[in-house]
C-alpha atoms as a PDB file:
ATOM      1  CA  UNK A   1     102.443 102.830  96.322  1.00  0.00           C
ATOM      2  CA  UNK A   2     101.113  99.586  95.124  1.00  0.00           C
ATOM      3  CA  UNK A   3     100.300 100.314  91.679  1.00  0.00           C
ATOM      4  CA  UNK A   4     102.339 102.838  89.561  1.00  0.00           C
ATOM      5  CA  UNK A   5      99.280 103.825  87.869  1.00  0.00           C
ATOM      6  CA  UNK A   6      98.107 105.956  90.861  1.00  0.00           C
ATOM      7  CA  UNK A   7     101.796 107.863  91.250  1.00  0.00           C
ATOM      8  CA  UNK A   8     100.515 110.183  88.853  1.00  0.00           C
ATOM      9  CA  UNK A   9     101.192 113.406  91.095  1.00  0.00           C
ATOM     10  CA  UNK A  10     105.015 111.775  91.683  1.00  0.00           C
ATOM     11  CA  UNK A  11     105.698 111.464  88.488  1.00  0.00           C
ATOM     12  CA  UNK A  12     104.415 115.048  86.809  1.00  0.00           C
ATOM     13  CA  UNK A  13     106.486 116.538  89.361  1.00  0.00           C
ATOM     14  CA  UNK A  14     109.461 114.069  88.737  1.00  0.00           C
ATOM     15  CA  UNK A  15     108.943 115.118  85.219  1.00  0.00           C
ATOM     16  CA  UNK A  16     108.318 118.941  85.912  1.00  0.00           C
ATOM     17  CA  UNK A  17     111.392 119.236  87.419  1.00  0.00           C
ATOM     18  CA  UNK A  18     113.688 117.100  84.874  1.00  0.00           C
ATOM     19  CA  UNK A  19     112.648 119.823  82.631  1.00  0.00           C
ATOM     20  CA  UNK A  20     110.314 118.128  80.535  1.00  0.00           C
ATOM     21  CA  UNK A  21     107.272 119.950  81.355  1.00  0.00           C
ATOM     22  CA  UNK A  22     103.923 117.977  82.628  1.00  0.00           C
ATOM     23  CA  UNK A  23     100.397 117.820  82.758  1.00  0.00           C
ATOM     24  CA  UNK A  24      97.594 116.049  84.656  1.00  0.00           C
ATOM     25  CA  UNK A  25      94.488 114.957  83.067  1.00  0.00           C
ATOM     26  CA  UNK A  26      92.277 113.606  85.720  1.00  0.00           C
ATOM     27  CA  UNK A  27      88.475 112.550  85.337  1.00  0.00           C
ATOM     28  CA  UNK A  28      85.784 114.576  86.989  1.00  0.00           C
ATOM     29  CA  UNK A  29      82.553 112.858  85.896  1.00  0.00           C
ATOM     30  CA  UNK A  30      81.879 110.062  84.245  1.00  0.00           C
ATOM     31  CA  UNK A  31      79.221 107.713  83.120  1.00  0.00           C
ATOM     32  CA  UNK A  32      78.077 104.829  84.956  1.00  0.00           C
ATOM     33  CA  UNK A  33      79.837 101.830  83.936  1.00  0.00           C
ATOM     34  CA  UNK A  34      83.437 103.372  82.886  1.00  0.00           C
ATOM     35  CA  UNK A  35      86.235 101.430  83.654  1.00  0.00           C
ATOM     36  CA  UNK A  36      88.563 104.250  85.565  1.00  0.00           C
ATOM     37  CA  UNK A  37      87.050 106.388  88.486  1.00  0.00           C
ATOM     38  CA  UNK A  38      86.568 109.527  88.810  1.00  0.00           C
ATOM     39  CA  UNK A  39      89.876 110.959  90.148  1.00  0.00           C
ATOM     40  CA  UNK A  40      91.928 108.405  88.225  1.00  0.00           C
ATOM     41  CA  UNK A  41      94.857 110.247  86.502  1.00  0.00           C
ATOM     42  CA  UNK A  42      96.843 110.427  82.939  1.00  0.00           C
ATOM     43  CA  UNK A  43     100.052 112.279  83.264  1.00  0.00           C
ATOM     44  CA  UNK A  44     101.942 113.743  79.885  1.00  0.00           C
ATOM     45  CA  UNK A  45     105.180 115.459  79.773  1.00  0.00           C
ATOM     46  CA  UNK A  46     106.074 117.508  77.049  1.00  0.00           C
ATOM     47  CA  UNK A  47     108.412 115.047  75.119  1.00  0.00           C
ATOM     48  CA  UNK A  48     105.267 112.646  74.302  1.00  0.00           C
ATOM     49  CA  UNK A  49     105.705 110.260  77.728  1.00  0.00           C
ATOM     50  CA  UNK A  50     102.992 109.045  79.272  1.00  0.00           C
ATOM     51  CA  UNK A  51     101.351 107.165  82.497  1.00  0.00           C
ATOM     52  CA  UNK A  52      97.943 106.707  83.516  1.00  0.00           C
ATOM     53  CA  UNK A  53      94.473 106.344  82.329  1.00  0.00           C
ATOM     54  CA  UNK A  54      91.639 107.974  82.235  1.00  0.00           C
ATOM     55  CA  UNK A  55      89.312 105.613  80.027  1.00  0.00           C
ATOM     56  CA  UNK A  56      89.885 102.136  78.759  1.00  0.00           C
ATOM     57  CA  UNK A  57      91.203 103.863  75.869  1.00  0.00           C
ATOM     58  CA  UNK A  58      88.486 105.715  73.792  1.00  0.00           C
ATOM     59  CA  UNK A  59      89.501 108.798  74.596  1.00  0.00           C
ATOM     60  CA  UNK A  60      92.970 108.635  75.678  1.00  0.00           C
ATOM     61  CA  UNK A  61      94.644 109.872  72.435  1.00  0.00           C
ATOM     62  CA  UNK A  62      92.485 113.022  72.357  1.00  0.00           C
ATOM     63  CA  UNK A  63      93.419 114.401  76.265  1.00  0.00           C
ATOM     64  CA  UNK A  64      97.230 113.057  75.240  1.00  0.00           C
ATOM     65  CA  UNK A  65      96.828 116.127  72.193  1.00  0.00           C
ATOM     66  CA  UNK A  66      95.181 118.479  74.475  1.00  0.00           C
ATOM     67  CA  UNK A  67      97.759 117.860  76.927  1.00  0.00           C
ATOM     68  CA  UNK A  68     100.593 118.336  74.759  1.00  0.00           C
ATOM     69  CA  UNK A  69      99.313 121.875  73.354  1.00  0.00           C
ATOM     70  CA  UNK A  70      98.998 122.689  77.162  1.00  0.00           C
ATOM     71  CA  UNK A  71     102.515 121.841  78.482  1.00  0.00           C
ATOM     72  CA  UNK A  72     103.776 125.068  79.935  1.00  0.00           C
ATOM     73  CA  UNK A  73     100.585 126.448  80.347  1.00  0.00           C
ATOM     74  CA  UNK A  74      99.260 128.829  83.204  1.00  0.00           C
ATOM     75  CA  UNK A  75      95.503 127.208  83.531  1.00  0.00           C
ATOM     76  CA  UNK A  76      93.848 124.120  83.024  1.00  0.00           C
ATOM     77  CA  UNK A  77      90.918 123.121  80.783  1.00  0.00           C
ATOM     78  CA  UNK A  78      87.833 121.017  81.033  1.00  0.00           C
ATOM     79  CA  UNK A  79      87.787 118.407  78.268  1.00  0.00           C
ATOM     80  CA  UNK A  80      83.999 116.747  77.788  1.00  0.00           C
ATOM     81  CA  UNK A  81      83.404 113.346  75.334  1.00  0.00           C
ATOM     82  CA  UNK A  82      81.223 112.011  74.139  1.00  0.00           C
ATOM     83  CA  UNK A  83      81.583 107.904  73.756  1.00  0.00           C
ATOM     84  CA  UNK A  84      79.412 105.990  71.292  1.00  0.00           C
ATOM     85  CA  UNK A  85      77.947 102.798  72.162  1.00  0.00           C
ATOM     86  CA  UNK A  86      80.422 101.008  69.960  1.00  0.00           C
ATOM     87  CA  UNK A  87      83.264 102.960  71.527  1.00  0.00           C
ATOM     88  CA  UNK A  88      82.277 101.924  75.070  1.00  0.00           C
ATOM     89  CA  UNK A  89      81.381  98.164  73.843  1.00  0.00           C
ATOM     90  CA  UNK A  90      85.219  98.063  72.298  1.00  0.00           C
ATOM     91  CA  UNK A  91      86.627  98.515  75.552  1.00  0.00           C
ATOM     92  CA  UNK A  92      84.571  96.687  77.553  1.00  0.00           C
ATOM     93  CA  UNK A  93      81.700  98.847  78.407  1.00  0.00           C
ATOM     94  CA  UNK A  94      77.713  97.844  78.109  1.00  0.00           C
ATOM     95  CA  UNK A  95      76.772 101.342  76.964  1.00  0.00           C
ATOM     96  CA  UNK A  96      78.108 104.505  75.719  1.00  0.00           C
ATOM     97  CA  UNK A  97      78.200 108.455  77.581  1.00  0.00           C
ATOM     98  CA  UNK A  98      79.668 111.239  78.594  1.00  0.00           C
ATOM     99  CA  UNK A  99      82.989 111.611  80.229  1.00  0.00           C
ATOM    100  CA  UNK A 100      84.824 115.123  81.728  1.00  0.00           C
ATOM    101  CA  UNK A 101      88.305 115.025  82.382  1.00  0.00           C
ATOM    102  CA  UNK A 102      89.922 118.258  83.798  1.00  0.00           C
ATOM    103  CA  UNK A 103      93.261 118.432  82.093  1.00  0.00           C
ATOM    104  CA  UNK A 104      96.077 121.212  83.602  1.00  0.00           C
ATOM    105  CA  UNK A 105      99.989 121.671  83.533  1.00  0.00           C
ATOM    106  CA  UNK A 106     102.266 121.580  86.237  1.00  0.00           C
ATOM    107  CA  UNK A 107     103.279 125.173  85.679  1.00  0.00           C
ATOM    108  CA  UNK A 108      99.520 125.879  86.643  1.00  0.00           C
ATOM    109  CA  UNK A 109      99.177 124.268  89.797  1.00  0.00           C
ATOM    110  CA  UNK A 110     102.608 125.768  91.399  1.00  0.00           C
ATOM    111  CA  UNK A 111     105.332 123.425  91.705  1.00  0.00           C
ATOM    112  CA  UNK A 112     105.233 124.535  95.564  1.00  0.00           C
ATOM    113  CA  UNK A 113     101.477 122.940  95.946  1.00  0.00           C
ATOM    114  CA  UNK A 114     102.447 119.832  93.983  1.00  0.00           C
ATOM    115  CA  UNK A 115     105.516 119.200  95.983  1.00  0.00           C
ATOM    116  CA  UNK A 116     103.179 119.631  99.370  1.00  0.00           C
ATOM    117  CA  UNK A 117     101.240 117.515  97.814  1.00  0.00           C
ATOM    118  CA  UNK A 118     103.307 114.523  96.873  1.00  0.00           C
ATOM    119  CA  UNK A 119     105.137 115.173 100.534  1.00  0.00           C
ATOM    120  CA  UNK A 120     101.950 114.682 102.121  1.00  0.00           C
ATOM    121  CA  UNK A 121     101.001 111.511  99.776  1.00  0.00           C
ATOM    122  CA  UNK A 122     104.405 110.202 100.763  1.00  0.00           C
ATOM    123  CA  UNK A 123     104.002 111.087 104.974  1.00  0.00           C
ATOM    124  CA  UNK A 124     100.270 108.685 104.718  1.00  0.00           C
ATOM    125  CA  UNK A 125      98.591 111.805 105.435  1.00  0.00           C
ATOM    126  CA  UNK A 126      95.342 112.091 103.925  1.00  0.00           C
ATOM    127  CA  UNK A 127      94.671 115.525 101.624  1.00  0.00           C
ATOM    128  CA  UNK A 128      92.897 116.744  99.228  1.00  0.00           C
ATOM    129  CA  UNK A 129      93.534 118.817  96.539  1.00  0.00           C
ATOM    130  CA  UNK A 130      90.623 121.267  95.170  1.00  0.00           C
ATOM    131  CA  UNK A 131      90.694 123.286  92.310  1.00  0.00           C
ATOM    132  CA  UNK A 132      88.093 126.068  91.262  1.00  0.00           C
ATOM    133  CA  UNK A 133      87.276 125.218  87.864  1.00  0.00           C
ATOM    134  CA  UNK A 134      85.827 128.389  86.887  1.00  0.00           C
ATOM    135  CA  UNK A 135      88.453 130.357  88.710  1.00  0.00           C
ATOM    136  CA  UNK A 136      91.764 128.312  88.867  1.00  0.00           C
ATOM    137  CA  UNK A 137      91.954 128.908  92.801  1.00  0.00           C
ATOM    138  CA  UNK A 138      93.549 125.925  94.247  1.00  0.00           C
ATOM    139  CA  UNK A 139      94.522 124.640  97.234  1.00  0.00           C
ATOM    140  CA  UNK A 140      95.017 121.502  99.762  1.00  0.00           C
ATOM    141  CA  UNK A 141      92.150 120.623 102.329  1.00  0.00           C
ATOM    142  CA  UNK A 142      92.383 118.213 105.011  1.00  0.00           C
ATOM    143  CA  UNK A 143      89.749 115.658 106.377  1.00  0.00           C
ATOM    144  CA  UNK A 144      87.815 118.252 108.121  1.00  0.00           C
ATOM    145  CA  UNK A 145      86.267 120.239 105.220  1.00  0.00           C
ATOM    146  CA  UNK A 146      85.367 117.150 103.358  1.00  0.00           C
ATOM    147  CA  UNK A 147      84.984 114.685 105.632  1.00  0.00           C
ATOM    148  CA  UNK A 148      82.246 112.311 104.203  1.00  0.00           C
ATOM    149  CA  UNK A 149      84.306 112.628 100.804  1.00  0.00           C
ATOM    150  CA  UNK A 150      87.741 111.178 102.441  1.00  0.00           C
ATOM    151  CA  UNK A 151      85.531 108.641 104.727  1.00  0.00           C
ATOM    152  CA  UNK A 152      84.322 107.472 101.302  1.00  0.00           C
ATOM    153  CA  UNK A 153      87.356 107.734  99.492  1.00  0.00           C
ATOM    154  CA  UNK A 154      85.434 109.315  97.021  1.00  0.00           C
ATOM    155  CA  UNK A 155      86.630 112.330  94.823  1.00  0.00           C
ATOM    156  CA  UNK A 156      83.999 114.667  92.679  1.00  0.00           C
ATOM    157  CA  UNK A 157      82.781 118.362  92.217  1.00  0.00           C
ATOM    158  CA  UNK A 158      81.760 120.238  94.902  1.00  0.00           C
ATOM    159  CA  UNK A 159      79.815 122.946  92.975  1.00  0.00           C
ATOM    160  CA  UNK A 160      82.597 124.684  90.701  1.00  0.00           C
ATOM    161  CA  UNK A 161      85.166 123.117  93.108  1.00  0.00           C
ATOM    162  CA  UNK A 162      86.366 119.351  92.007  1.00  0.00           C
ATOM    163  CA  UNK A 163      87.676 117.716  95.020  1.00  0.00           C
ATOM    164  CA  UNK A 164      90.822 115.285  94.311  1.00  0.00           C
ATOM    165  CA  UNK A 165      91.098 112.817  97.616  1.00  0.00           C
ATOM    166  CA  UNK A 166      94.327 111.494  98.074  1.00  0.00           C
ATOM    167  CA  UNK A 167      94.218 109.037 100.893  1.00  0.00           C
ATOM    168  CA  UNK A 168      96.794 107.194 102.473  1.00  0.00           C
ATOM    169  CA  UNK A 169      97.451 103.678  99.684  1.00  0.00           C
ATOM    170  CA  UNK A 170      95.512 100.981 101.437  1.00  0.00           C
ATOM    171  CA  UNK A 171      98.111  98.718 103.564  1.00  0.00           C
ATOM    172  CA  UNK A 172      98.212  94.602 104.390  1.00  0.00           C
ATOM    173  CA  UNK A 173     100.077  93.901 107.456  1.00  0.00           C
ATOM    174  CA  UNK A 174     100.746  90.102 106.996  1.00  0.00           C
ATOM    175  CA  UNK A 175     101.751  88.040 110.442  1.00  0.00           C
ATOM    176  CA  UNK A 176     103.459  85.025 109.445  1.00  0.00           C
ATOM    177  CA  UNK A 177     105.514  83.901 106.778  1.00  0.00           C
ATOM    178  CA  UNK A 178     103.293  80.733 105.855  1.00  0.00           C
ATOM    179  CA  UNK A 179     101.908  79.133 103.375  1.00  0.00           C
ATOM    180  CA  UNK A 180      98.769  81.213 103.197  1.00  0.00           C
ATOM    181  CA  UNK A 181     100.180  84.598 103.386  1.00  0.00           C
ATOM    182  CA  UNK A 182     102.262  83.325 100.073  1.00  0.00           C
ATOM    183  CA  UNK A 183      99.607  83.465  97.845  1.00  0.00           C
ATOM    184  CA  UNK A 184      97.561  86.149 100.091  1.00  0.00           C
ATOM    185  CA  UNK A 185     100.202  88.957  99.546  1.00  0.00           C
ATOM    186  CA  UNK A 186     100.065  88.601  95.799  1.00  0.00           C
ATOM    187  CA  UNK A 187      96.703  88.870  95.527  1.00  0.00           C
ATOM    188  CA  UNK A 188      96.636  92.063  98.409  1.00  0.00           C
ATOM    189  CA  UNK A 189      98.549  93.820  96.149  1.00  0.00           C
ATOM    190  CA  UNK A 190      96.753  92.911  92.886  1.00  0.00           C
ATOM    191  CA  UNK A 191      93.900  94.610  95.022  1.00  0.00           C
ATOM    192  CA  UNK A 192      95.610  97.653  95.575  1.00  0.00           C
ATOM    193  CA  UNK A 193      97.327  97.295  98.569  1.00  0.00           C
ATOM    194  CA  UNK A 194     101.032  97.846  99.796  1.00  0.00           C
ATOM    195  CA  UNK A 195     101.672  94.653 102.087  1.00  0.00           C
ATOM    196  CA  UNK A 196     104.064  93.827 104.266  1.00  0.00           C
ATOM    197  CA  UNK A 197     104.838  90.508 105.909  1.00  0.00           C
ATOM    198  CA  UNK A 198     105.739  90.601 109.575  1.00  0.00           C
ATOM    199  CA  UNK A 199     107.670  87.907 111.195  1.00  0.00           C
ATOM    200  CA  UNK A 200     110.980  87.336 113.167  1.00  0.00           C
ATOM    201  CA  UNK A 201     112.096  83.652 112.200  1.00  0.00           C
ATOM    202  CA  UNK A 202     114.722  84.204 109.099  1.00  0.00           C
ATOM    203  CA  UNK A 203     113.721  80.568 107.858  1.00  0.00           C
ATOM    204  CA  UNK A 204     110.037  81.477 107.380  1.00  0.00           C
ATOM    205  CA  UNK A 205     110.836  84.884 105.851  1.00  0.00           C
ATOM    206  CA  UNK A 206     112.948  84.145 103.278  1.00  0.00           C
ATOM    207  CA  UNK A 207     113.643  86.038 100.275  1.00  0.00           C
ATOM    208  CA  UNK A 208     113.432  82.648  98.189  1.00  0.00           C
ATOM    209  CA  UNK A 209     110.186  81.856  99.751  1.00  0.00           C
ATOM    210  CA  UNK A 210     108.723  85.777  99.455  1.00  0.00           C
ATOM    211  CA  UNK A 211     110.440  86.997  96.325  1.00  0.00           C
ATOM    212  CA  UNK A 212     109.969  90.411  96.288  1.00  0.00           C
ATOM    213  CA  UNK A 213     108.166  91.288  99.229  1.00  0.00           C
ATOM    214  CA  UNK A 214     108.693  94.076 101.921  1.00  0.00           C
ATOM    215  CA  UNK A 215     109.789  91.578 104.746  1.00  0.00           C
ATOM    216  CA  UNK A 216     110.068  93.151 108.181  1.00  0.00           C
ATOM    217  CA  UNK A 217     112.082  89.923 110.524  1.00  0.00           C
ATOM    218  CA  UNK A 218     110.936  92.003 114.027  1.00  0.00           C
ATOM    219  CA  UNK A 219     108.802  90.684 116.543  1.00  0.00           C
ATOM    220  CA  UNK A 220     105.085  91.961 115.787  1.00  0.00           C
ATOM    221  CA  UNK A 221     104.485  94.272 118.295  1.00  0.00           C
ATOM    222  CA  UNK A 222     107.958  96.257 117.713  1.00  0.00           C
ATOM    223  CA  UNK A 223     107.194  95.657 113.846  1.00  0.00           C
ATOM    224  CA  UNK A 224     103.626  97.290 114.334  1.00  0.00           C
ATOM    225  CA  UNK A 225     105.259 100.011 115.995  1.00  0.00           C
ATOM    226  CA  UNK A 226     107.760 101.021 113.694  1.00  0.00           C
ATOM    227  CA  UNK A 227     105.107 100.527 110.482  1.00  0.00           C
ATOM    228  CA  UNK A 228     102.609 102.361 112.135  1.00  0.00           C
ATOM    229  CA  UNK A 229      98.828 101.577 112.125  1.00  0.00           C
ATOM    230  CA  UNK A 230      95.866 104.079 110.865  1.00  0.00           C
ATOM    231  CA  UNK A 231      92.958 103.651 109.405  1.00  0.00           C
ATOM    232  CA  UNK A 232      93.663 102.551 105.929  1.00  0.00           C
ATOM    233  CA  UNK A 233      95.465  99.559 107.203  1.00  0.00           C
ATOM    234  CA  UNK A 234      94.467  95.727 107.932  1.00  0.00           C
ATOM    235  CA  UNK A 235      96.278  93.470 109.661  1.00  0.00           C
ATOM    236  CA  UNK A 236      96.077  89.768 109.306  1.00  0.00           C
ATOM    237  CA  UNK A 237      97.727  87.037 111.893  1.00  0.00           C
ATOM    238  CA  UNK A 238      98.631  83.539 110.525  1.00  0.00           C
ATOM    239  CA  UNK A 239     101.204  82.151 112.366  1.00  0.00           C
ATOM    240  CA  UNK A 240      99.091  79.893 115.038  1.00  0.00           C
ATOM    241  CA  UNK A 241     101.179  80.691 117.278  1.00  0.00           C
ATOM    242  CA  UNK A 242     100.162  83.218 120.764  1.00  0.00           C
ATOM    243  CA  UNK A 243     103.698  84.271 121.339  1.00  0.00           C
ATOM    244  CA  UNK A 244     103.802  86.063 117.995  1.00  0.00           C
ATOM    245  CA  UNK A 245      99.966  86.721 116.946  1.00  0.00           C
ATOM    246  CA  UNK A 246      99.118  87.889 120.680  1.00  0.00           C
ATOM    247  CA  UNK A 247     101.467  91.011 120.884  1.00  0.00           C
ATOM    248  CA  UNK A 248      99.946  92.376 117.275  1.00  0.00           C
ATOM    249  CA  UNK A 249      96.550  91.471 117.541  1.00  0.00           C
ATOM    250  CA  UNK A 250      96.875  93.611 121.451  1.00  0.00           C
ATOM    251  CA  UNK A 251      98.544  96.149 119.529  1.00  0.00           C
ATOM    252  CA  UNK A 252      95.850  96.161 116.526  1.00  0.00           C
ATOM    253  CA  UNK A 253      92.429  95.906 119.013  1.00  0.00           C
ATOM    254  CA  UNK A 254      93.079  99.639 120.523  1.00  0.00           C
ATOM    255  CA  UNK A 255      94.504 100.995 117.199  1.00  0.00           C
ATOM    256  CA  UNK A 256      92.437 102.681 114.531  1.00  0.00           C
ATOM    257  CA  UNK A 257      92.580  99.746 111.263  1.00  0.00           C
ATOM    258  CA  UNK A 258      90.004  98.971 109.706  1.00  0.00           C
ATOM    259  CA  UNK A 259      90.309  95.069 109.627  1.00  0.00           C
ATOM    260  CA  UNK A 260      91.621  92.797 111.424  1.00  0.00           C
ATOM    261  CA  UNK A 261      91.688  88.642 110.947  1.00  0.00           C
ATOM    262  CA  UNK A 262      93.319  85.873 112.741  1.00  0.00           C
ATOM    263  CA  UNK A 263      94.140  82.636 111.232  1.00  0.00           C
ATOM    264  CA  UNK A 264      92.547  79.507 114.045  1.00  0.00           C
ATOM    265  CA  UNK A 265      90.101  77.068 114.373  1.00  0.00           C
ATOM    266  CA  UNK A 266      87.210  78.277 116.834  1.00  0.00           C
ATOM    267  CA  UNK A 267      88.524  76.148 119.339  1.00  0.00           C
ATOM    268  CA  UNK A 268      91.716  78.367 118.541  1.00  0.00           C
ATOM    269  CA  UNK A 269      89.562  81.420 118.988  1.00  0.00           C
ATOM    270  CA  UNK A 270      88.079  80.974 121.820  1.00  0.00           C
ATOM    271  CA  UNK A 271      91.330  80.177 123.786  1.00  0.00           C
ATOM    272  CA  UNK A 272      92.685  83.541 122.271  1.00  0.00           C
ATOM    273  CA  UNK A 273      88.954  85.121 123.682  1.00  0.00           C
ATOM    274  CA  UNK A 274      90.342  84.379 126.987  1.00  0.00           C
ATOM    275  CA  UNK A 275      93.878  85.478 126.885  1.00  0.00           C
ATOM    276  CA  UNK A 276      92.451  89.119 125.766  1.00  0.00           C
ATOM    277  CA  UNK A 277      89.954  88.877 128.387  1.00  0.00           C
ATOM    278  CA  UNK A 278      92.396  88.159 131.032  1.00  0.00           C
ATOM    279  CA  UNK A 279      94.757  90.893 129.847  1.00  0.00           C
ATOM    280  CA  UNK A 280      91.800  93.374 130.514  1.00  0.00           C
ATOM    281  CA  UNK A 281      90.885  93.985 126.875  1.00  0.00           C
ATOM    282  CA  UNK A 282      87.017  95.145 126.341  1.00  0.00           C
ATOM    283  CA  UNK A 283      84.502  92.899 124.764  1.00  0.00           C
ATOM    284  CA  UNK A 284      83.986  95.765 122.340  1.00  0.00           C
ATOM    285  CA  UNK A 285      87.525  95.163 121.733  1.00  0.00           C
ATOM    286  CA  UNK A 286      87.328  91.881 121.180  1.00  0.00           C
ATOM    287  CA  UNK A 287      84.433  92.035 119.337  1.00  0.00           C
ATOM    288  CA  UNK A 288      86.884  93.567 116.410  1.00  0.00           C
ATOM    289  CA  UNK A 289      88.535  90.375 115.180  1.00  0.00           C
ATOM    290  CA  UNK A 290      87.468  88.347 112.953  1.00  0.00           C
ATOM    291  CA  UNK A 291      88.160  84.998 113.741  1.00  0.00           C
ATOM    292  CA  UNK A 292      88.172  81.998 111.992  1.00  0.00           C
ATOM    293  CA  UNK A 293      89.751  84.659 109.448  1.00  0.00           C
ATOM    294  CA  UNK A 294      88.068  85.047 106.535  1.00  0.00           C
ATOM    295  CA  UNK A 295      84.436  84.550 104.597  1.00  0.00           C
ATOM    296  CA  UNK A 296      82.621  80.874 104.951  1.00  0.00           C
ATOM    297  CA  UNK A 297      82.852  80.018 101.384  1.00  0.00           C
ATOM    298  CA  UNK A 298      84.328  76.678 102.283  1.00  0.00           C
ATOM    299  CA  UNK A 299      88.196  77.459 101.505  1.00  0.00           C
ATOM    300  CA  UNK A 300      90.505  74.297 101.276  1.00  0.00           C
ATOM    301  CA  UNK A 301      93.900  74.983 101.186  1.00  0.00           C
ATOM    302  CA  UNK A 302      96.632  78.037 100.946  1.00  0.00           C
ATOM    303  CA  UNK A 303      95.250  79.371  97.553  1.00  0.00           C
ATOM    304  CA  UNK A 304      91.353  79.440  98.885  1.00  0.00           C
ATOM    305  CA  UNK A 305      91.820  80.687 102.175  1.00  0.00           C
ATOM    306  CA  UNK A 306      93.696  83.608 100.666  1.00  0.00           C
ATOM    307  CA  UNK A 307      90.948  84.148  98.700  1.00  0.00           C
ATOM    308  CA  UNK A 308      88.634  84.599 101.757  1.00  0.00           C
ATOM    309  CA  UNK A 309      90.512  86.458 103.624  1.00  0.00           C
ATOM    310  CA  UNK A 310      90.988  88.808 100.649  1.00  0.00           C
ATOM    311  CA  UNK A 311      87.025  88.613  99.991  1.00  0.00           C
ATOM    312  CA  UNK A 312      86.572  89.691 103.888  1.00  0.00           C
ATOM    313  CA  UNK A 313      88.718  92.485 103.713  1.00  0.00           C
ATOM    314  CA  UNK A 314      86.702  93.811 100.754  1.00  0.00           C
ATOM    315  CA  UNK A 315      83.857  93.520 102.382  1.00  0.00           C
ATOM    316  CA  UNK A 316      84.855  95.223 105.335  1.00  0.00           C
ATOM    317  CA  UNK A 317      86.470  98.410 103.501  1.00  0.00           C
ATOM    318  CA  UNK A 318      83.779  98.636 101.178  1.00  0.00           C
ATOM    319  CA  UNK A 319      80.300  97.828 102.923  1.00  0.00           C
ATOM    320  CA  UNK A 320      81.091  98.340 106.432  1.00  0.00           C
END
């Protein structure tokens, strides 16, 4: 995952089965302008660790004492605040309200639905999980019963049921080890996204040069392959050059991403236009990329393109 913060279901049961006993607070409703989402997650175990959030802090030391009375518990509660103006404006907040976190212990969900759980979180399959409220009846759904909710990766009650959707982490696929994608991957994953930087020359994808980052050295379309490409994916081409942006961007056209950029001037572009035209690809197809990659804010240099590119991306996950 790309941010530790949203490994909440790995760690209870990581902590679960150490021994130590866990339990996941995770907001239901909130007001307007709070900082964490509904379906963002605080985990305790039962020696006083924990990971998460659920608020920018008012509340956090409350559900951490509820959660500790409820360690070894066999059902879950529904914790409601309220947060005073002054509360919400020390953390950050314009205004005050009401928040509903529903807080329950490992030993309630079944460590057998947890571990599907996490398994499917770890497989990129998209699931969620839904718990009666009222009744404790639980159980994982796939994209068919809640379709609009996973297409808006949106979690929230469904009448007594709250609906927890646990899609796929959002993935980069970077083409080219230059000097773009070096600040671009950085900020990708400051955004919430698990990147990966394709490219097969060992002297462009150096460790020194990428500290840190998952560096696949195969050529695209093999790398594509292997990594896989769904619809909480993006793929971005930089390199300039057809022999290696060609073979992923014909791989990425006919697969199911969500965004896909490519690094060229327009003269660049239209050149490329051709190649996919003569290699039988549909203007629909075609119509996919964007291309010169990024927004038109006028970006100069590595640092500002990145940013545009990023900026694009947004835009297309979020408003498209």
């Amino acid at each position: 995952m790309a941010d530790d913060l949203e490994n909440m279901a790995e760690r209870a049961l990581d902590w679960h089965r150490a021994g130590k006993g866990a339990v996941l607070a995770t907001v239901v409703e909130t007001w307007g302008s709070a900082p964490r989402a509904v379906g963002a997650q605080l985990v305790v175990s039962g020696d006083g660790e924990m990971e998460g959030s659920v608020s920018g802090g008012c509340v956090e030391g409350a559900v951490v004492v509820e959660a500790m009375e409820m360690v070894g518990g066999t059902a879950g509660r529904m914790l409601e605040f309220g947060v005073s103006d002054d509360e919400a404006f020390a953390v950050g907040l314009a205004c005050g309200g009401r928040i509903k976190v529903w807080v329950e212990p490992v030993a309630a969900m079944g460590e057998a639905l947890l571990s599907e759980l996490v398994a499917a979180r770890a497989g990129r399959e998209a699931v969620a999980y839904c718990v009666n409220i009222e009744t404790g009846a639980r159980v994982l759904s796939r994209p068919g019963e809640y379709g609009e909710r996973f297409r808006a990766d949106k979690s929230g009650m469904e009448g007594e049921v709250f609906v927890h959707i646990h899609n796929p982490p959002l993935r980069m696929i970077v083409v080219g080890a230059v000097h773009i994608a070096q600040a671009l991957l950085p900020m990708a994953r400051l955004a919430g996204y698990d990147p990966v930087l394709v490219d097969p020359r060992p002297a462009f994808g150096a460790e020194a040069r990428f500290p840190g980052e998952r560096i696949v050295e195969d050529w695209p379309d093999e790398a594509l392959d292997e990594l896989g490409l769904d619809a909480r994916t993006c793929v971005v081409t930089l390199t300039h050059d057809p022999k290696l942006d060609d073979p992923a961007i014909f791989k990425a056209v006919r697969s199911d991403i969500f965004y896909l950029g490519c690094l060229g001037s327009k003269r660049t572009h239209a050149k490329r236009l051709d190649r996919l035209a003569e290699a039988g690809f549909s203007e629909s197809e075609i119509a996919r990329i964007h291309a010169p990659v990024g927004l038109d804010i006028g970006a100069r240099g590595p640092g500002e393109i990145a940013v545009s590119i990023m900026a694009q991306i947004t835009q297309r996950l979020r408003q498209a």
